[in-house]
N, C-alpha and C. Protein backbone atom coordinates (compact mmCIF):
# COMPACT_ATOMS: atom_id res chain seq x y z
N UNK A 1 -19.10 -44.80 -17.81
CA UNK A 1 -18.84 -43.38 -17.94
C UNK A 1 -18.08 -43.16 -19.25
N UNK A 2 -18.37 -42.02 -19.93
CA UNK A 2 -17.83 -42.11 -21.65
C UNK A 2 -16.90 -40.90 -20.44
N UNK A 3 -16.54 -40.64 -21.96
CA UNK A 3 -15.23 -39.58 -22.81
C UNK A 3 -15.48 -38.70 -22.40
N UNK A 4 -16.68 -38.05 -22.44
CA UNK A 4 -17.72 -36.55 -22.86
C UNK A 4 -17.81 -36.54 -21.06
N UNK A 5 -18.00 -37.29 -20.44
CA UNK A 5 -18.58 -36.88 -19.05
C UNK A 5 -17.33 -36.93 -18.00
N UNK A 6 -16.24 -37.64 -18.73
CA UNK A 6 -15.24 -37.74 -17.60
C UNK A 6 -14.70 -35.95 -18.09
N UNK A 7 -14.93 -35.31 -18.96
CA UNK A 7 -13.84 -34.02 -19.18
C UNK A 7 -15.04 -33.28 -19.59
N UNK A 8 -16.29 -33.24 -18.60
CA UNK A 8 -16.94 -32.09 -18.53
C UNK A 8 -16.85 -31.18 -17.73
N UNK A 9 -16.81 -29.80 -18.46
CA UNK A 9 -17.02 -28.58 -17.56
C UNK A 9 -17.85 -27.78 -17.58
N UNK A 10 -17.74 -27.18 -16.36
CA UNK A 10 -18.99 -26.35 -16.23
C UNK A 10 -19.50 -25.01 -17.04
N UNK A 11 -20.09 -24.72 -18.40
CA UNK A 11 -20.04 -23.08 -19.01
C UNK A 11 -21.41 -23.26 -18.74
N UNK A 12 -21.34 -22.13 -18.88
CA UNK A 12 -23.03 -21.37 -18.70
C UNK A 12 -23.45 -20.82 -19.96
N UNK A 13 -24.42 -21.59 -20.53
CA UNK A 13 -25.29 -21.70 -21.78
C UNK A 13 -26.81 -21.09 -22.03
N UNK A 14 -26.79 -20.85 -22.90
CA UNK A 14 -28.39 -19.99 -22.94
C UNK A 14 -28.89 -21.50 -23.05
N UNK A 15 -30.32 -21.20 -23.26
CA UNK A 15 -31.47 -22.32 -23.56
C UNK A 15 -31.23 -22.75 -24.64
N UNK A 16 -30.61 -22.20 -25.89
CA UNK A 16 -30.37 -22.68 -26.80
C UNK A 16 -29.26 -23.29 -27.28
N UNK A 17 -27.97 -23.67 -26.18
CA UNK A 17 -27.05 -24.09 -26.21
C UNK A 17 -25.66 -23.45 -26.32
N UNK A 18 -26.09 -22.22 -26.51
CA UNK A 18 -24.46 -21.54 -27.01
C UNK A 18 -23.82 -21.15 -25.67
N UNK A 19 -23.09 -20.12 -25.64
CA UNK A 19 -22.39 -20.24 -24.70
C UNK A 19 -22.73 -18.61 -24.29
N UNK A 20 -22.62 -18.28 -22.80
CA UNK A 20 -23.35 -17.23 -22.40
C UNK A 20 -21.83 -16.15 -22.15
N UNK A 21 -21.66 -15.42 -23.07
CA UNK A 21 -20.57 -14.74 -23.52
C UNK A 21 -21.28 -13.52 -22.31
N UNK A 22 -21.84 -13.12 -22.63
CA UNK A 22 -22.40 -11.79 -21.14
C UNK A 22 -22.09 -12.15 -20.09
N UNK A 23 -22.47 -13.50 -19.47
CA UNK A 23 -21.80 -13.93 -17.87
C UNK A 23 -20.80 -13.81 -17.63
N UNK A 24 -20.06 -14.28 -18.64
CA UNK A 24 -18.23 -14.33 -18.28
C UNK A 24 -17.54 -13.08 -18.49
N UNK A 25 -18.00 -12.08 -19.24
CA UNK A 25 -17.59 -10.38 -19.77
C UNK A 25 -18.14 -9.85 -18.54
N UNK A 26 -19.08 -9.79 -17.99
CA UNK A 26 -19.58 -9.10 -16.76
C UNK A 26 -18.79 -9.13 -15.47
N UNK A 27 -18.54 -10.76 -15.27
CA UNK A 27 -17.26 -11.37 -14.27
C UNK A 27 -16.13 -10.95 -14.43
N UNK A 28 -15.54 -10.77 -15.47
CA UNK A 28 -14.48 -10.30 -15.92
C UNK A 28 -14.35 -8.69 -15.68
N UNK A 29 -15.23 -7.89 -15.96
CA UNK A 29 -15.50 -6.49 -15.71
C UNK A 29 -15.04 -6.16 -13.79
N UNK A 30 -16.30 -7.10 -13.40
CA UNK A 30 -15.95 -7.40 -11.93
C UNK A 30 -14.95 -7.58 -11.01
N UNK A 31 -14.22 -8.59 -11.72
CA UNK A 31 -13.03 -9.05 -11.36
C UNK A 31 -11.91 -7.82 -11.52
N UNK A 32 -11.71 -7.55 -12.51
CA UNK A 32 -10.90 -6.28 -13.45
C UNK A 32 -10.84 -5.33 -12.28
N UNK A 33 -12.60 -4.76 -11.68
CA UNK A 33 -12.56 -3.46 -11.15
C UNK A 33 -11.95 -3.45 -9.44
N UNK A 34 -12.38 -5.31 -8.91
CA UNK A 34 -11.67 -5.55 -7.81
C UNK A 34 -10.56 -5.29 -7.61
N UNK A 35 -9.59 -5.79 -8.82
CA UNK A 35 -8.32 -5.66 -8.98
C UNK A 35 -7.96 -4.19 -9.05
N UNK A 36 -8.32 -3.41 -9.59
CA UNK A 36 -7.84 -2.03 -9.85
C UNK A 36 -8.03 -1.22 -8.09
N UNK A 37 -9.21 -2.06 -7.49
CA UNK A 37 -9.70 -1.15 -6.48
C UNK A 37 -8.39 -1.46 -5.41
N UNK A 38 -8.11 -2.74 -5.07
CA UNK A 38 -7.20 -3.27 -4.35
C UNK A 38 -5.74 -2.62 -4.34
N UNK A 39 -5.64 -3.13 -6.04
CA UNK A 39 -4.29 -1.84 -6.10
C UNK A 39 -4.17 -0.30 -5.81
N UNK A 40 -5.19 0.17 -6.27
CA UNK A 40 -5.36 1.66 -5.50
C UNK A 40 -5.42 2.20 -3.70
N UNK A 41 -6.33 0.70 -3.13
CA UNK A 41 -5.90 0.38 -1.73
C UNK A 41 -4.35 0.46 -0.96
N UNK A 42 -3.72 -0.80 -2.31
CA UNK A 42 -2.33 -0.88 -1.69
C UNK A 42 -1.54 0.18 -2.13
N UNK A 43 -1.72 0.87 -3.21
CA UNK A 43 -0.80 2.18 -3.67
C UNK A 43 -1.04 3.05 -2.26
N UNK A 44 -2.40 3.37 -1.74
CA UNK A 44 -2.30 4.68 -0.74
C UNK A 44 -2.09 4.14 0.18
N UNK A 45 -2.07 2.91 0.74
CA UNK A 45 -1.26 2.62 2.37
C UNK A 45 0.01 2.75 2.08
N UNK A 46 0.92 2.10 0.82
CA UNK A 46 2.38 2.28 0.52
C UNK A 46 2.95 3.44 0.84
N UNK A 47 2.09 4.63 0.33
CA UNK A 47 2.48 5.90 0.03
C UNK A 47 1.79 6.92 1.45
N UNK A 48 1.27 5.99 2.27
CA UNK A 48 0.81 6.62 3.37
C UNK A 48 1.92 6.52 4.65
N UNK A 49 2.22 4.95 4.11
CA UNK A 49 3.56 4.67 5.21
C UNK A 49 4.59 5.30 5.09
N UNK A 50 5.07 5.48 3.72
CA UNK A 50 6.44 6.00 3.01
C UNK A 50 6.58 8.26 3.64
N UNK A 51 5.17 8.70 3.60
CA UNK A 51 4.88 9.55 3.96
C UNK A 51 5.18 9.94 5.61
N UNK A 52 4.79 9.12 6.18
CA UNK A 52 5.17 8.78 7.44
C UNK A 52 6.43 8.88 8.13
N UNK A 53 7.04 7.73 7.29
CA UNK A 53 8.58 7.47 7.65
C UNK A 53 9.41 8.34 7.35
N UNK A 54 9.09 8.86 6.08
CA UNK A 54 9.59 10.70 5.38
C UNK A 54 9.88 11.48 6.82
N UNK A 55 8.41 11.70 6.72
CA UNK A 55 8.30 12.88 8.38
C UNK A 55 8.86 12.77 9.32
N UNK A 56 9.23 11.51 9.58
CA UNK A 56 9.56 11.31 10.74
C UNK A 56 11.80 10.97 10.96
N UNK A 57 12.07 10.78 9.29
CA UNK A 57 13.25 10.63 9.31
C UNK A 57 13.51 12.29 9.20
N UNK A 58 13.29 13.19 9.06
CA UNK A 58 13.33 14.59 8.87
C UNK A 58 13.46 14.92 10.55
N UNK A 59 12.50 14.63 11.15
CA UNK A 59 11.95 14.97 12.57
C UNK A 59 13.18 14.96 12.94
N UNK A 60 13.66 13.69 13.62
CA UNK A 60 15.17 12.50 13.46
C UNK A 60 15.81 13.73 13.38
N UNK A 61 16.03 13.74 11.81
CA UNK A 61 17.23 14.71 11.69
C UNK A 61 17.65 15.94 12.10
N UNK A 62 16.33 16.44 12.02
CA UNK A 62 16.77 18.05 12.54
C UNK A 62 16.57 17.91 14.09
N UNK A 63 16.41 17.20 14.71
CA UNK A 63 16.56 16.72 16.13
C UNK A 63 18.16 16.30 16.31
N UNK A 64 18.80 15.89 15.48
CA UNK A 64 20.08 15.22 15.78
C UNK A 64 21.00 16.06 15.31
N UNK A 65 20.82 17.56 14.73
CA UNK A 65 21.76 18.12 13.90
C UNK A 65 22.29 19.20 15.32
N UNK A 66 23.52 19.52 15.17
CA UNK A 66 24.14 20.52 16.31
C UNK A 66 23.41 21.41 16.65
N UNK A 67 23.47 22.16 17.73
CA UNK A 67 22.91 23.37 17.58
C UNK A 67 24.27 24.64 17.91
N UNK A 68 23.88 25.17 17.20
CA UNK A 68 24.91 26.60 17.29
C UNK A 68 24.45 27.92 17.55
N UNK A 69 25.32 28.50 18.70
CA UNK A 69 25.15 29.74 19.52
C UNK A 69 24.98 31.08 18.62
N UNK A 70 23.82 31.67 18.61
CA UNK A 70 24.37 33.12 18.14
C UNK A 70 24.87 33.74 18.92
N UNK A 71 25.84 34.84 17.96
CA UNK A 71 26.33 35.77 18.43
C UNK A 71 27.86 35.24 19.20
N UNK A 72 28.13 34.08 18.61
CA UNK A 72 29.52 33.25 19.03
C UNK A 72 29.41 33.02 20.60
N UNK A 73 28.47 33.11 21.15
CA UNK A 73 28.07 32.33 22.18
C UNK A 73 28.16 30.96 22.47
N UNK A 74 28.82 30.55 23.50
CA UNK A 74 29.08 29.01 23.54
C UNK A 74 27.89 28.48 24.01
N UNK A 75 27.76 27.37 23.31
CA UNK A 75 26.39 26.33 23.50
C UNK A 75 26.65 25.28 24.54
N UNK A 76 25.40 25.32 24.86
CA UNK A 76 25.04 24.47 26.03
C UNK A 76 25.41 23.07 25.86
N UNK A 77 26.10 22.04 26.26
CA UNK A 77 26.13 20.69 26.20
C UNK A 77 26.49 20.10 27.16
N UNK A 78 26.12 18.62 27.29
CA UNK A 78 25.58 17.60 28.21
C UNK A 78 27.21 17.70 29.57
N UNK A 79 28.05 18.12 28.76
CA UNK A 79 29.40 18.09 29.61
C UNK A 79 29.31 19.43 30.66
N UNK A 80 28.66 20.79 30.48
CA UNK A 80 28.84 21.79 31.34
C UNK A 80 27.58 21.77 31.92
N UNK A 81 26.94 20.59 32.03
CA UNK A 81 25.41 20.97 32.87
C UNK A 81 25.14 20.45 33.97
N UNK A 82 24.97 21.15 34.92
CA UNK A 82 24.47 20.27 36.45
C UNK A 82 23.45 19.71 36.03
N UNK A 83 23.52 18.55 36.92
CA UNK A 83 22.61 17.65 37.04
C UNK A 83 21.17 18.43 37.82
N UNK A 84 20.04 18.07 37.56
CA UNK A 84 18.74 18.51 38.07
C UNK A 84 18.23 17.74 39.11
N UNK A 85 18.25 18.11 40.39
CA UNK A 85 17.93 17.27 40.91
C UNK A 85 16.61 17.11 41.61
């Protein structure tokens, strides 16, 4: 086994020996647009979750904020309420 065959690799060559510069630019194009598509994938689940958790820490909040009587009316709370039975 020589030199030449232990550190051969594989390019893809026209018939006439050169080297097939279109195969690998096309792959590359390919590759490129996978990548862009993927990231655009992971950008709108990120921003789908983040959207989510938004809504729902809001929900949360205005669920947890006091509530106050109009008209200086005393509000209802868990201490002056019969139990339902």
């Amino acid at each position: 086994m020589t030199q030449a065959h232990a550190f051969s690799q594989d390019v893809r060559r026209h018939a006439d020996g050169s080297i097939d510069f279109d195969f690998y630019r096309i792959r590359a194009i390919a590759l490129r647009r996978q990548a862009m598509r993927d990231g655009f994938t992971l950008t709108s689940a990120c921003a789908g979750v983040l959207t989510m958790l938004g809504a729902l820490a809001a929900f949360f909040h205005v669920e947890a904020a006091p509530i106050s009587a109009p008209n200086g009316l005393a509000a209802v709370t868990q201490a002056n309420v019969a139990p339902i039975r």
